[in-house]
C-alpha atoms as a PDB file:
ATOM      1  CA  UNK A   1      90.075  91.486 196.933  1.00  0.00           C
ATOM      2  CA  UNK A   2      92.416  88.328 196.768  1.00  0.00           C
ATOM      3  CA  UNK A   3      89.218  86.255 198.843  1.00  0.00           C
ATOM      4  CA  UNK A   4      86.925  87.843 196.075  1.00  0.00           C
ATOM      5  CA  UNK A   5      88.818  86.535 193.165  1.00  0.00           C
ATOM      6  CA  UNK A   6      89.439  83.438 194.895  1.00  0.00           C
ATOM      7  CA  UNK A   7      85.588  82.866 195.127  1.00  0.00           C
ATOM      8  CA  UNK A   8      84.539  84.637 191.607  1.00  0.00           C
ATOM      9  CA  UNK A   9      87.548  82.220 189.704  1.00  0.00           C
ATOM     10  CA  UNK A  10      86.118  78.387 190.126  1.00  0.00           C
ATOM     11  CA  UNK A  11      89.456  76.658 189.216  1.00  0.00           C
ATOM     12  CA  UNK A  12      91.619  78.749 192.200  1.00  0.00           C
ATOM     13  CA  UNK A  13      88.009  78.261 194.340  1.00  0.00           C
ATOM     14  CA  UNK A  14      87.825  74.110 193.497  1.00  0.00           C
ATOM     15  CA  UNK A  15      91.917  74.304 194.043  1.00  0.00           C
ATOM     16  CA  UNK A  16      91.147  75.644 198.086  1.00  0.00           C
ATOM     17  CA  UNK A  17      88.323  73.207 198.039  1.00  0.00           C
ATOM     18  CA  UNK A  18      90.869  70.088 197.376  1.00  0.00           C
ATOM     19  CA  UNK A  19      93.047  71.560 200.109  1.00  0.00           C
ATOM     20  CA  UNK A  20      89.865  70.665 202.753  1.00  0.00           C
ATOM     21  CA  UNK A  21      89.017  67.624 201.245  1.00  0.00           C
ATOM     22  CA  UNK A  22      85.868  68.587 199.877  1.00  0.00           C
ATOM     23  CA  UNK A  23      84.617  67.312 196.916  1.00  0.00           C
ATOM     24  CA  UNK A  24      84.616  69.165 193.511  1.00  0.00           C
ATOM     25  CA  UNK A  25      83.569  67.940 189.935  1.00  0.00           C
ATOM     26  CA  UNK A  26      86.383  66.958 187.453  1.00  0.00           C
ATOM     27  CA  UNK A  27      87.460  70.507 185.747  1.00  0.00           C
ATOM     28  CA  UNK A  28      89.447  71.858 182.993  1.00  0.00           C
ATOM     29  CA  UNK A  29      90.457  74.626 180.922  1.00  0.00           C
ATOM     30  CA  UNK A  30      88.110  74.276 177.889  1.00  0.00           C
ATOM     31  CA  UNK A  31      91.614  73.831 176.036  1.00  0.00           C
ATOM     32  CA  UNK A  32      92.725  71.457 177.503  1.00  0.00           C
ATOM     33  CA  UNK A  33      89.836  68.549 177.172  1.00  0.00           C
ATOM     34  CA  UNK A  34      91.020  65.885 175.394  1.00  0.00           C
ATOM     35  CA  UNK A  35      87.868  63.081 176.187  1.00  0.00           C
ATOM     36  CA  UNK A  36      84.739  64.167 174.783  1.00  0.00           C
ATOM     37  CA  UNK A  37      82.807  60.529 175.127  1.00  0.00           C
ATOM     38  CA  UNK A  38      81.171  61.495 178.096  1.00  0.00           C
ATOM     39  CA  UNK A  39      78.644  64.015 178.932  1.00  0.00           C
ATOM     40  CA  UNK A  40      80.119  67.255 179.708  1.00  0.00           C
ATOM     41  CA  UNK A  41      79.055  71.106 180.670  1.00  0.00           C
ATOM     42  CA  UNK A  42      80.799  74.280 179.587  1.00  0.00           C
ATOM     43  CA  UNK A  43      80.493  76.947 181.616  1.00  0.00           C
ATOM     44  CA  UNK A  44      82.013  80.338 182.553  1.00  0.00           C
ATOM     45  CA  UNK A  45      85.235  80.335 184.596  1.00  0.00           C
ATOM     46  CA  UNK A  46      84.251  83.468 186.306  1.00  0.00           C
ATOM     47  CA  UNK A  47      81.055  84.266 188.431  1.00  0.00           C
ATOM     48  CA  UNK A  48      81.648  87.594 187.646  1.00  0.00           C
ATOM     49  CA  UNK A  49      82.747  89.236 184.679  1.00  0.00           C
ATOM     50  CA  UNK A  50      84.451  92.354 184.830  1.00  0.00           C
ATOM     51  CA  UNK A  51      87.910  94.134 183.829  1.00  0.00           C
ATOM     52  CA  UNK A  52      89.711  92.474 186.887  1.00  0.00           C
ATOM     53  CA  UNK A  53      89.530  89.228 185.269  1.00  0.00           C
ATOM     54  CA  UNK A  54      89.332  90.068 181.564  1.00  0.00           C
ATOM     55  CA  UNK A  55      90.853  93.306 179.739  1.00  0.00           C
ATOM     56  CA  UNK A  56      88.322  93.351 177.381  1.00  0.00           C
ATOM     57  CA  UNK A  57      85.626  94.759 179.389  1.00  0.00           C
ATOM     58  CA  UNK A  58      85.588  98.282 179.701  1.00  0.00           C
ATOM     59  CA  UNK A  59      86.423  99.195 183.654  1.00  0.00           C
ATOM     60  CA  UNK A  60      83.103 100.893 183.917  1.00  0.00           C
ATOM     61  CA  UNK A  61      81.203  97.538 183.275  1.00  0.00           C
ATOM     62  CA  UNK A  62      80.000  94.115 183.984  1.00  0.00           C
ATOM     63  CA  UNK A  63      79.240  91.382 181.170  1.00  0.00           C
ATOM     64  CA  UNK A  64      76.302  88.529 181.901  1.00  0.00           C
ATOM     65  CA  UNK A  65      77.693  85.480 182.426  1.00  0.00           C
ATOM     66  CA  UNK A  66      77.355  83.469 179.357  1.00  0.00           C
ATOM     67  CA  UNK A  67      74.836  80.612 179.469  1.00  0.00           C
ATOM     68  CA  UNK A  68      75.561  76.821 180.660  1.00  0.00           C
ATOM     69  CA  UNK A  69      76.458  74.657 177.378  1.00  0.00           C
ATOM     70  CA  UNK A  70      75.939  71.128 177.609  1.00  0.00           C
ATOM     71  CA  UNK A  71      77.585  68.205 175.557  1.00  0.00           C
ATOM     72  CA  UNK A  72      76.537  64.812 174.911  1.00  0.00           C
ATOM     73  CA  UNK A  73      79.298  62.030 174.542  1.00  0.00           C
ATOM     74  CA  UNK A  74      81.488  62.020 171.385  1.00  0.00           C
ATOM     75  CA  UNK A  75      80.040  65.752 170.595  1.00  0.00           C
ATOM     76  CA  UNK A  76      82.983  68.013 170.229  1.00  0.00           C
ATOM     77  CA  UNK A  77      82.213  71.391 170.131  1.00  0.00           C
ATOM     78  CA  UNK A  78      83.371  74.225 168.381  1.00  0.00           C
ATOM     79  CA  UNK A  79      86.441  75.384 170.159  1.00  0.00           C
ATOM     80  CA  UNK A  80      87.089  78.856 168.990  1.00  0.00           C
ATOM     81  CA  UNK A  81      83.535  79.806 168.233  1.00  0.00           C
ATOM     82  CA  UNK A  82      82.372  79.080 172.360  1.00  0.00           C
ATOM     83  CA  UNK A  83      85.544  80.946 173.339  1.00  0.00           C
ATOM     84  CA  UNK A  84      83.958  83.912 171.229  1.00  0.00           C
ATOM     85  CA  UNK A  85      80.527  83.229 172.882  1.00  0.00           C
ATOM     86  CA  UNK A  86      81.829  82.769 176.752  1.00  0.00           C
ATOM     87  CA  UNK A  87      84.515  85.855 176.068  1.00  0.00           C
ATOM     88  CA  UNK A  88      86.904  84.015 177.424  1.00  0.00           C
ATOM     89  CA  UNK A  89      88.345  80.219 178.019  1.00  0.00           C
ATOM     90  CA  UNK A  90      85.363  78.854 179.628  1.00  0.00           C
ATOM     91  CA  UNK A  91      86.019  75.688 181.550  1.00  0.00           C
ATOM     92  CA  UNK A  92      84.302  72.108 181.207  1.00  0.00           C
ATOM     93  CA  UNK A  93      83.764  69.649 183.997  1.00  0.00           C
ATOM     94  CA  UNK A  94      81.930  66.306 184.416  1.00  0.00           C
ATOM     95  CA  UNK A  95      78.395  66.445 184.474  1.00  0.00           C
ATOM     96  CA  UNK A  96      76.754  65.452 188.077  1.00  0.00           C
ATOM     97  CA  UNK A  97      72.953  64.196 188.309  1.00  0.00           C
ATOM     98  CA  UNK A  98      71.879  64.735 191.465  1.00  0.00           C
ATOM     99  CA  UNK A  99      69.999  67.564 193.591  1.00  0.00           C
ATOM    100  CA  UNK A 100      71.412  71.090 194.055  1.00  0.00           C
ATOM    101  CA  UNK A 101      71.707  72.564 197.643  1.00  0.00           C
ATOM    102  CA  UNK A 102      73.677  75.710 199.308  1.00  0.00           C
ATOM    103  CA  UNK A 103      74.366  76.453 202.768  1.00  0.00           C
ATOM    104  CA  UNK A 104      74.307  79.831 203.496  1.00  0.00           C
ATOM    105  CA  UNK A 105      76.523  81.481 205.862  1.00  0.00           C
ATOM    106  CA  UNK A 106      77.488  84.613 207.942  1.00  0.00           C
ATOM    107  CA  UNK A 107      80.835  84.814 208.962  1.00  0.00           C
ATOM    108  CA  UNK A 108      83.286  87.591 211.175  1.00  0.00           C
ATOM    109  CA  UNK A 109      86.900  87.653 210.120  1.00  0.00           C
ATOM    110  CA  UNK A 110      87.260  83.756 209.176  1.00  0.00           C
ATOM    111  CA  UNK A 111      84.986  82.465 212.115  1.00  0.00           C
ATOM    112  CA  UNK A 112      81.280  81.338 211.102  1.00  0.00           C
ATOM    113  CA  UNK A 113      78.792  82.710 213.532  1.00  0.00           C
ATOM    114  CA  UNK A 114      75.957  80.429 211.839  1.00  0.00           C
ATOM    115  CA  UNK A 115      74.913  78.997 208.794  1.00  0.00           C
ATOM    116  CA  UNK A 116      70.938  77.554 206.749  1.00  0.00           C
ATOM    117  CA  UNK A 117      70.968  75.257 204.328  1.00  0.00           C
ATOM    118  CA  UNK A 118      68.792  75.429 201.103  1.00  0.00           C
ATOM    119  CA  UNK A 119      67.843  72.307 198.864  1.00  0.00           C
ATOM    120  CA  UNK A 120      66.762  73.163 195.138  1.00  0.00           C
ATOM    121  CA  UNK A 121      63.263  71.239 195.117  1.00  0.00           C
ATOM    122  CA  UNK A 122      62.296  73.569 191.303  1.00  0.00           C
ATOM    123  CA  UNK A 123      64.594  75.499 189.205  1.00  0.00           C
ATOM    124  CA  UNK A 124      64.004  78.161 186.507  1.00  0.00           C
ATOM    125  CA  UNK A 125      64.262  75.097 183.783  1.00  0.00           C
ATOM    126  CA  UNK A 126      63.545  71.355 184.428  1.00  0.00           C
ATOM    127  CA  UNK A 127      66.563  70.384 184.372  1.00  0.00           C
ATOM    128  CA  UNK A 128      68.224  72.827 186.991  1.00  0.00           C
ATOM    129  CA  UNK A 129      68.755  76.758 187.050  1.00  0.00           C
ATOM    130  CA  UNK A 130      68.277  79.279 189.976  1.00  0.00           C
ATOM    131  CA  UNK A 131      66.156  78.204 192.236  1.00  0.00           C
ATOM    132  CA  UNK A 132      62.021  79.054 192.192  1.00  0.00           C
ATOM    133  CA  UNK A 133      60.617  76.310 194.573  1.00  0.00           C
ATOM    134  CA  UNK A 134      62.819  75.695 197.770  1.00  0.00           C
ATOM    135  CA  UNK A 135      63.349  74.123 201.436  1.00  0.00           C
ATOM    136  CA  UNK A 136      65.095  74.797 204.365  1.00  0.00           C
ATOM    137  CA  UNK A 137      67.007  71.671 205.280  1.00  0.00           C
ATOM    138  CA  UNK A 138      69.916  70.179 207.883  1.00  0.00           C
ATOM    139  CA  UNK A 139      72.588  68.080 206.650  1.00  0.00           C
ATOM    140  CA  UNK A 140      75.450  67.347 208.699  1.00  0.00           C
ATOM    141  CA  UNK A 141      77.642  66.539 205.801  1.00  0.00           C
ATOM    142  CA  UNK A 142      76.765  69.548 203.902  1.00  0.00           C
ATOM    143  CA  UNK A 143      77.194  71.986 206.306  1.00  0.00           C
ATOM    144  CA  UNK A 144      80.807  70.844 207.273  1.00  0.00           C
ATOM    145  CA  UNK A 145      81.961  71.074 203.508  1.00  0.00           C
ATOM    146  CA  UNK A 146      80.739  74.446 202.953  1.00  0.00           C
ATOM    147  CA  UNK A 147      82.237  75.906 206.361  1.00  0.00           C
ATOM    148  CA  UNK A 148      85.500  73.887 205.736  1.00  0.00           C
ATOM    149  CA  UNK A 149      86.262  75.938 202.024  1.00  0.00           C
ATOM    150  CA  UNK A 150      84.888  79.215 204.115  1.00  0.00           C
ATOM    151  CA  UNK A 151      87.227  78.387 206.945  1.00  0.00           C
ATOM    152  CA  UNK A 152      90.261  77.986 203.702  1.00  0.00           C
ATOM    153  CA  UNK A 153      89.333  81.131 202.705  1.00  0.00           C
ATOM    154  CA  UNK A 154      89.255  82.933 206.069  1.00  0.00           C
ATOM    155  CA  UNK A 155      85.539  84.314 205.142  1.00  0.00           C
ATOM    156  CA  UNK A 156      83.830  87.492 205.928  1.00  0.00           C
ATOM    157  CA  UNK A 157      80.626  88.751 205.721  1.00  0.00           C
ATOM    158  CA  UNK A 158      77.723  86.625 203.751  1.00  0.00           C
ATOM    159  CA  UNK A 159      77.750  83.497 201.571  1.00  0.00           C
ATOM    160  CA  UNK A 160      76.191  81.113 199.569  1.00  0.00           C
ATOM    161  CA  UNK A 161      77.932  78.256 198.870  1.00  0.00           C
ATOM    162  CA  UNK A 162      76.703  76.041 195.789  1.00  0.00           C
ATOM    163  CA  UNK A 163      77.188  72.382 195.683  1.00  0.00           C
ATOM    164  CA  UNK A 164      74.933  69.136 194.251  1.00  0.00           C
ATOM    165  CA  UNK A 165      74.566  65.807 195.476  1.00  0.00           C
ATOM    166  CA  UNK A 166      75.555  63.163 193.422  1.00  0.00           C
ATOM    167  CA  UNK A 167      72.965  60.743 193.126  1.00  0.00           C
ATOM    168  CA  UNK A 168      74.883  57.935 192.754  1.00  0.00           C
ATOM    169  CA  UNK A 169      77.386  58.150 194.984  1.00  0.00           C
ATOM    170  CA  UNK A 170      75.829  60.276 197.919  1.00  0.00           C
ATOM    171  CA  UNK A 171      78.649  63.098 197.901  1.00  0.00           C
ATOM    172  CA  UNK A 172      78.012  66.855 198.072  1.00  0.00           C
ATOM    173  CA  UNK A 173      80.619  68.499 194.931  1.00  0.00           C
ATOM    174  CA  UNK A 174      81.184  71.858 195.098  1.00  0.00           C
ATOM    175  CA  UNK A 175      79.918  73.949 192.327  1.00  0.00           C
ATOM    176  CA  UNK A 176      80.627  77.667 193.174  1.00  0.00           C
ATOM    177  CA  UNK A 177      80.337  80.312 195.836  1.00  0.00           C
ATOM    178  CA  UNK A 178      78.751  83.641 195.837  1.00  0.00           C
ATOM    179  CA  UNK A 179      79.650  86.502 197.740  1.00  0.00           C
ATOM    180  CA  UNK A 180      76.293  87.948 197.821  1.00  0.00           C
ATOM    181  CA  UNK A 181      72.648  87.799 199.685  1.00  0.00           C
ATOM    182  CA  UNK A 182      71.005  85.119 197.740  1.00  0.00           C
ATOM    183  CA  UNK A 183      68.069  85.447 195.644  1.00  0.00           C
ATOM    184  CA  UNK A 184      66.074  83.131 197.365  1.00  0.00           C
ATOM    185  CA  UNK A 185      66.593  84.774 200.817  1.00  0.00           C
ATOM    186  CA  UNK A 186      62.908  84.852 201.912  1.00  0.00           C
ATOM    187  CA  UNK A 187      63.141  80.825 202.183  1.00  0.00           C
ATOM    188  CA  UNK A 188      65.796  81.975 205.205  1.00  0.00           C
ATOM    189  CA  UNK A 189      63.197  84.222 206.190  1.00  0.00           C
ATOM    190  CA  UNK A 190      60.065  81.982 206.572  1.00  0.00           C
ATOM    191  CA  UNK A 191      62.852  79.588 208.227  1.00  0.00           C
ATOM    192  CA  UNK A 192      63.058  81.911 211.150  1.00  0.00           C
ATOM    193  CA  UNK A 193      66.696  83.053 210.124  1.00  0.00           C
ATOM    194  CA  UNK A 194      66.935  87.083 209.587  1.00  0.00           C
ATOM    195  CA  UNK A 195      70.256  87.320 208.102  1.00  0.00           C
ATOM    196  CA  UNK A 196      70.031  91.191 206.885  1.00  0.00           C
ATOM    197  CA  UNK A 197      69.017  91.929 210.572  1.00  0.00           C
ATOM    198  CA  UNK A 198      72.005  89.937 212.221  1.00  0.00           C
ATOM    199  CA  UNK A 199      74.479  91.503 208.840  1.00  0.00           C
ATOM    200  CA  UNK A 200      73.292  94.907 210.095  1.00  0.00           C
ATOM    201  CA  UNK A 201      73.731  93.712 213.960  1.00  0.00           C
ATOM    202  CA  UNK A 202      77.991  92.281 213.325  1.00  0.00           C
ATOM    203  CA  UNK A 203      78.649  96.033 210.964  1.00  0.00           C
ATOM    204  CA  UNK A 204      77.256  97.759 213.617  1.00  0.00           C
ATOM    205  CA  UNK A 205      79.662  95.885 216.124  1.00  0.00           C
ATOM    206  CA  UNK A 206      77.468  92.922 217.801  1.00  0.00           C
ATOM    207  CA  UNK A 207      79.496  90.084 217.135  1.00  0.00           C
ATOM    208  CA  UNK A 208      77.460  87.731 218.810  1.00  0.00           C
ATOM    209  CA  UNK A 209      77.305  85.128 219.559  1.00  0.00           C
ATOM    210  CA  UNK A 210      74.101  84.619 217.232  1.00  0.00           C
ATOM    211  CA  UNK A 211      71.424  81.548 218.246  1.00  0.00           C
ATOM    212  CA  UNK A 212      68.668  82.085 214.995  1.00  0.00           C
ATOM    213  CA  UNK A 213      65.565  79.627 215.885  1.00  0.00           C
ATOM    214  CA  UNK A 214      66.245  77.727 212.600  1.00  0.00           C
ATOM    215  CA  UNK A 215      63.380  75.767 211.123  1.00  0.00           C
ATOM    216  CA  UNK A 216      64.285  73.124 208.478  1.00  0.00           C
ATOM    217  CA  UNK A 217      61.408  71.920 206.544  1.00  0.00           C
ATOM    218  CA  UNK A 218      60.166  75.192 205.616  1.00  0.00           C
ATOM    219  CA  UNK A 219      59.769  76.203 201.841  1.00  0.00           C
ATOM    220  CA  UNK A 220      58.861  79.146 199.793  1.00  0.00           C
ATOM    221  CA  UNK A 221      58.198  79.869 196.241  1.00  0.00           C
ATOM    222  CA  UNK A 222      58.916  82.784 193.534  1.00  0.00           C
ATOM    223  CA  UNK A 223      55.848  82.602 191.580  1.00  0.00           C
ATOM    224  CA  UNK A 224      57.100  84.081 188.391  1.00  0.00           C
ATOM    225  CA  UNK A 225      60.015  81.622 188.321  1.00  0.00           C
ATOM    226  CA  UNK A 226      57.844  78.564 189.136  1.00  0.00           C
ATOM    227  CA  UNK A 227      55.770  80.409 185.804  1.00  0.00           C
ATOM    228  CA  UNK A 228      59.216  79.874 184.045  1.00  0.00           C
ATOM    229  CA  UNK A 229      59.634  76.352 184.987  1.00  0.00           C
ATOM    230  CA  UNK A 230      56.280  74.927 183.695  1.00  0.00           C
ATOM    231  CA  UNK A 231      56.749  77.039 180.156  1.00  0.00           C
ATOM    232  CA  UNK A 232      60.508  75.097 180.308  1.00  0.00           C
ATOM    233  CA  UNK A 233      58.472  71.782 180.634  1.00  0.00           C
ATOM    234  CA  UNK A 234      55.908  72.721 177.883  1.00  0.00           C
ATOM    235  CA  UNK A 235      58.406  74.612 175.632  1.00  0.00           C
ATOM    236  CA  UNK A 236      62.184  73.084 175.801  1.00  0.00           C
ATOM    237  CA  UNK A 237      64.266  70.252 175.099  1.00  0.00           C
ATOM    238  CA  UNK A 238      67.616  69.512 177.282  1.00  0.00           C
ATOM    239  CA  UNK A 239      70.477  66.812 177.385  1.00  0.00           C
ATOM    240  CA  UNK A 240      71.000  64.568 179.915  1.00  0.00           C
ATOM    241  CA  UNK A 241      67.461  65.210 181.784  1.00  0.00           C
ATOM    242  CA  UNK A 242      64.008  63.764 180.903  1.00  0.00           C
ATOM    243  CA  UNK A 243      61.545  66.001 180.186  1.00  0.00           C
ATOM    244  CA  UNK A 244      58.882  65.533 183.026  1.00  0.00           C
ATOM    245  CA  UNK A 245      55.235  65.353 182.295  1.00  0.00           C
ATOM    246  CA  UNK A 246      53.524  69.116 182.578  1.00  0.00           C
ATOM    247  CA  UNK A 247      49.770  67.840 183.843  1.00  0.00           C
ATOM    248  CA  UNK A 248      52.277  66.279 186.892  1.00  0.00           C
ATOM    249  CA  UNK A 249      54.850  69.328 187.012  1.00  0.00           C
ATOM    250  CA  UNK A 250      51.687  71.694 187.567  1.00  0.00           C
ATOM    251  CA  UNK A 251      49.810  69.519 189.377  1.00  0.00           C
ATOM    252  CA  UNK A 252      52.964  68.900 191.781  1.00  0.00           C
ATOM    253  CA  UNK A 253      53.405  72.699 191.755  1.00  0.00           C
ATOM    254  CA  UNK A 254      50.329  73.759 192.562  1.00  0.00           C
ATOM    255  CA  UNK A 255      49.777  70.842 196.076  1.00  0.00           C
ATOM    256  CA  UNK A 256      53.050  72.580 197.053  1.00  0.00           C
ATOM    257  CA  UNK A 257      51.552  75.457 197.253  1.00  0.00           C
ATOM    258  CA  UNK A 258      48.776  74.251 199.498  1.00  0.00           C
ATOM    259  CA  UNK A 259      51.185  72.236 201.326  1.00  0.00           C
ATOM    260  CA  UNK A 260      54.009  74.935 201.833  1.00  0.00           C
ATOM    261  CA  UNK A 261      52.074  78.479 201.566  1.00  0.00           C
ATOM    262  CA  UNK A 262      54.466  80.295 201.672  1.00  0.00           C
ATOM    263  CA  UNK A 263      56.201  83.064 199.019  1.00  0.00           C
ATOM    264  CA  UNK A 264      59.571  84.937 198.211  1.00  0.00           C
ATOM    265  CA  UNK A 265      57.547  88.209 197.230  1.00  0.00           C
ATOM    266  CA  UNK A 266      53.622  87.982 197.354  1.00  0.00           C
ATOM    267  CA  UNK A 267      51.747  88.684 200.501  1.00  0.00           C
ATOM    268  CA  UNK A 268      48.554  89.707 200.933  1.00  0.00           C
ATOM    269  CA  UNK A 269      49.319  91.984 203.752  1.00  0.00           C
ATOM    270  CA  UNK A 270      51.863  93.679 201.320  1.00  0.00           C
ATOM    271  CA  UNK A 271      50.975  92.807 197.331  1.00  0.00           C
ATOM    272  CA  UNK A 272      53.142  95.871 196.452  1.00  0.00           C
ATOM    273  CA  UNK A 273      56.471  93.999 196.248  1.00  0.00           C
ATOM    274  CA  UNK A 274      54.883  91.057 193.986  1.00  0.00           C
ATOM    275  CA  UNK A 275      53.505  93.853 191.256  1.00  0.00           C
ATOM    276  CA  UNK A 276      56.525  95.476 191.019  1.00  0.00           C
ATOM    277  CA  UNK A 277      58.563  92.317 190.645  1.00  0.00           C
ATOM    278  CA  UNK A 278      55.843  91.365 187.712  1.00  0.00           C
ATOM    279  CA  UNK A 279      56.113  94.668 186.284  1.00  0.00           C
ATOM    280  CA  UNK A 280      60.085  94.478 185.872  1.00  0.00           C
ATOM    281  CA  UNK A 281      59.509  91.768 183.755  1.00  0.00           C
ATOM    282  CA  UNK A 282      56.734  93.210 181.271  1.00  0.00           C
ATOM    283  CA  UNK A 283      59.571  93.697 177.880  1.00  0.00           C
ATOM    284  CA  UNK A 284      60.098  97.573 176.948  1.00  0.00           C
ATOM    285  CA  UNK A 285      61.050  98.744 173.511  1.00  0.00           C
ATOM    286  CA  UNK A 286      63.828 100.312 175.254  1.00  0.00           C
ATOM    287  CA  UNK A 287      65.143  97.685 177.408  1.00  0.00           C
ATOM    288  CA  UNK A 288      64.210  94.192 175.151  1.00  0.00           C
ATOM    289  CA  UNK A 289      68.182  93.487 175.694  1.00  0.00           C
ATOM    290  CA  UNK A 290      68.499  93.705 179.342  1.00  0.00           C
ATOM    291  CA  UNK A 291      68.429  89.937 181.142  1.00  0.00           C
ATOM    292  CA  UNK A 292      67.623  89.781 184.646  1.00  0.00           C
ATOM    293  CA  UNK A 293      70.234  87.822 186.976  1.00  0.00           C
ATOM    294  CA  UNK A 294      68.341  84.701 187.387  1.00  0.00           C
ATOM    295  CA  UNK A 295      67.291  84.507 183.630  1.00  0.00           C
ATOM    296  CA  UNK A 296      71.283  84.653 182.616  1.00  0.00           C
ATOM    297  CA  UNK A 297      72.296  82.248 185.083  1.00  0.00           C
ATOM    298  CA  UNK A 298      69.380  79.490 183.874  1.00  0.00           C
ATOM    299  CA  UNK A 299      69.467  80.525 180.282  1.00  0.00           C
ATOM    300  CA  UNK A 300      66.157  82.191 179.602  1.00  0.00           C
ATOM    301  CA  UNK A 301      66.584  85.327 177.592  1.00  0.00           C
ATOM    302  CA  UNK A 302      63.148  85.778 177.747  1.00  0.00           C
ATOM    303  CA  UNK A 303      60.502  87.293 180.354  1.00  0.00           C
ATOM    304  CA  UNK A 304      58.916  85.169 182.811  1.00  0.00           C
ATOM    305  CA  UNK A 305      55.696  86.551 181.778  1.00  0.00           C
ATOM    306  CA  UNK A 306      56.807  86.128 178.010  1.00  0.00           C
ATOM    307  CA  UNK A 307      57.542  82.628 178.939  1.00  0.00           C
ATOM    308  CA  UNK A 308      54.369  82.060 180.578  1.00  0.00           C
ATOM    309  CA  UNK A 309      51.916  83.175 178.037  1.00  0.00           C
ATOM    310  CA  UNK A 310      54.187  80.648 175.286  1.00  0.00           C
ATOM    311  CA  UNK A 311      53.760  77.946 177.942  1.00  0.00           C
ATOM    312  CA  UNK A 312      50.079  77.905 178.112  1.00  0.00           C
ATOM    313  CA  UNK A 313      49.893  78.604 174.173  1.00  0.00           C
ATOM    314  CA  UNK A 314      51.794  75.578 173.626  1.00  0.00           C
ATOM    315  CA  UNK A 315      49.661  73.833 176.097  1.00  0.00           C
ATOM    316  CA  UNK A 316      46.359  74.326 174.606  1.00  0.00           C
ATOM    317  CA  UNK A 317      47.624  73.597 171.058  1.00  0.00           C
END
């Protein structure tokens, strides 16, 4: 549990980080910022919120993690009211342009056995958000950072570890871990990298040593998230990003497609997986409150279908 908490809490996690020399964004406690003429991010401290970390939740319960807030320079922010809205002190940190990746990793009692990488190429919003569109890649520098907190940690099991290249200055910042199979596993997949097979190989006792034929330059698309992303372009407005053009976003989009053919759920061998995965996102009188993971973390309370059909309204207006 103490490796759990040190991954879910991002100031203990960016604290083991510093230890290895890896690079983290500047963080604080959201009461403790003092320079607001800068551009600046609240977001939650935890990855997950639950009783262990805050009283208030019932022990029979989870709480979605709050959305991302973002800050332009000089804009202070309403301290009390966004510790009401997070649930708890949030923290802030400096915000990085640049490109997100993870490396993903399967470890055995502190020792990795073998690791992907994954760069964000679309996200559920323009700006950023969960990934929809992404690549396999192989990064020398990336891979040792994420292995080198995992190492601090003395890892087991799966990983994803979150960081984003700074655009100006080259370096890969930490952003978060989680202990989890990602949501974009399939781009793992299509890479030629089976990492529920070899999970299910090291519990039932095969530790190795693993050898996965790993194919960088492969990339895979959720279709209802890349739906998502072009009603973000047609629909929203963010900080810090310009808005790309959607005739480019969609046409971009759609010679990826052609170029990289390749999908998270749809297959035509097997369509079943795709409908359902549409169908969850159809709204229900009964469950118009319920958020799906991906839609929390990227700050869409809608559908992506919902989102869709107010894209292409917008659109054709």
């Amino acid at each position: 549990m103490d490796t759990l908490e040190l991954a879910h809490d991002r100031l203990q996690l960016f604290e083991a980080a510093e230890r290895t020399n890896v690079t983290v964004p500047e963080t604080q406690l959201l009461t403790e910022v003092e320079d607001w003429d800068r551009r600046l991010i609240a977001k939650a401290r935890y990855g997950a919120l639950t009783q262990h970390y805050l009283d208030a939740i019932p022990a029979t319960e989870s709480w979605s993690t709050p959305n991302t807030q973002y800050f332009e320079p000089g804009e202070t922010p309403d301290i009390d009211g966004l510790i009401d809205r997070m649930g708890h002190v949030p923290i802030v940190q400096e915000y990085i342009p640049g490109t997100e990746y993870t490396v993903r990793a399967l470890y055995n009692e502190g020792d990795a056995l073998f690791s992907t990488q994954k760069a964000l190429r679309r996200g559920f919003k323009y700006p950023r958000g969960p990934s929809v569109y992404h690549e396999a890649v192989d990064i020398r520098e990336l891979r040792e950072a994420a292995l080198a907190v995992l190492d601090e940690l003395e890892w087991h099991g799966v990983a994803s570890v979150g960081f984003i290249r700074d655009e100006e200055t080259g370096e890969f910042n930490l952003l978060e871990i989680n202990p989890r199979f990602w949501s974009s596993l399939p781009c793992d997949i299509h890479a030629s990298v089976d990492y529920p097979r070899y999970y299910w190989l090291l519990a039932n006792g095969d530790e190795g040593p693993f050898d996965p034929p790993y194919r960088p330059g492969m990339a895979s698309h959720f279709l209802r998230g890349e739906a998502v992303h072009l009603a973000s372009v047609a629909t929203e407005q963010y900080p810090f990003v310009e808005k790309p053009s959607l005739p480019r976003t969609a046409a971009a989009m759609g010679w990826s497609m052609i170029t990289q053919p390749h999908f998270d759920f749809f297959s035509t061998d097997d369509p079943k997986p795709f409908v359902r995965d549409c169908l969850n996102a159809v709204p229900t009188p009964w469950d118009n409150q319920s958020v799906s993971a991906e839609e929390t973390e990227s700050g869409d309370t809608s559908t992506p279908l919902s989102a869709l059909f107010t894209a292409l309204k917008s659109a054709n207006r």
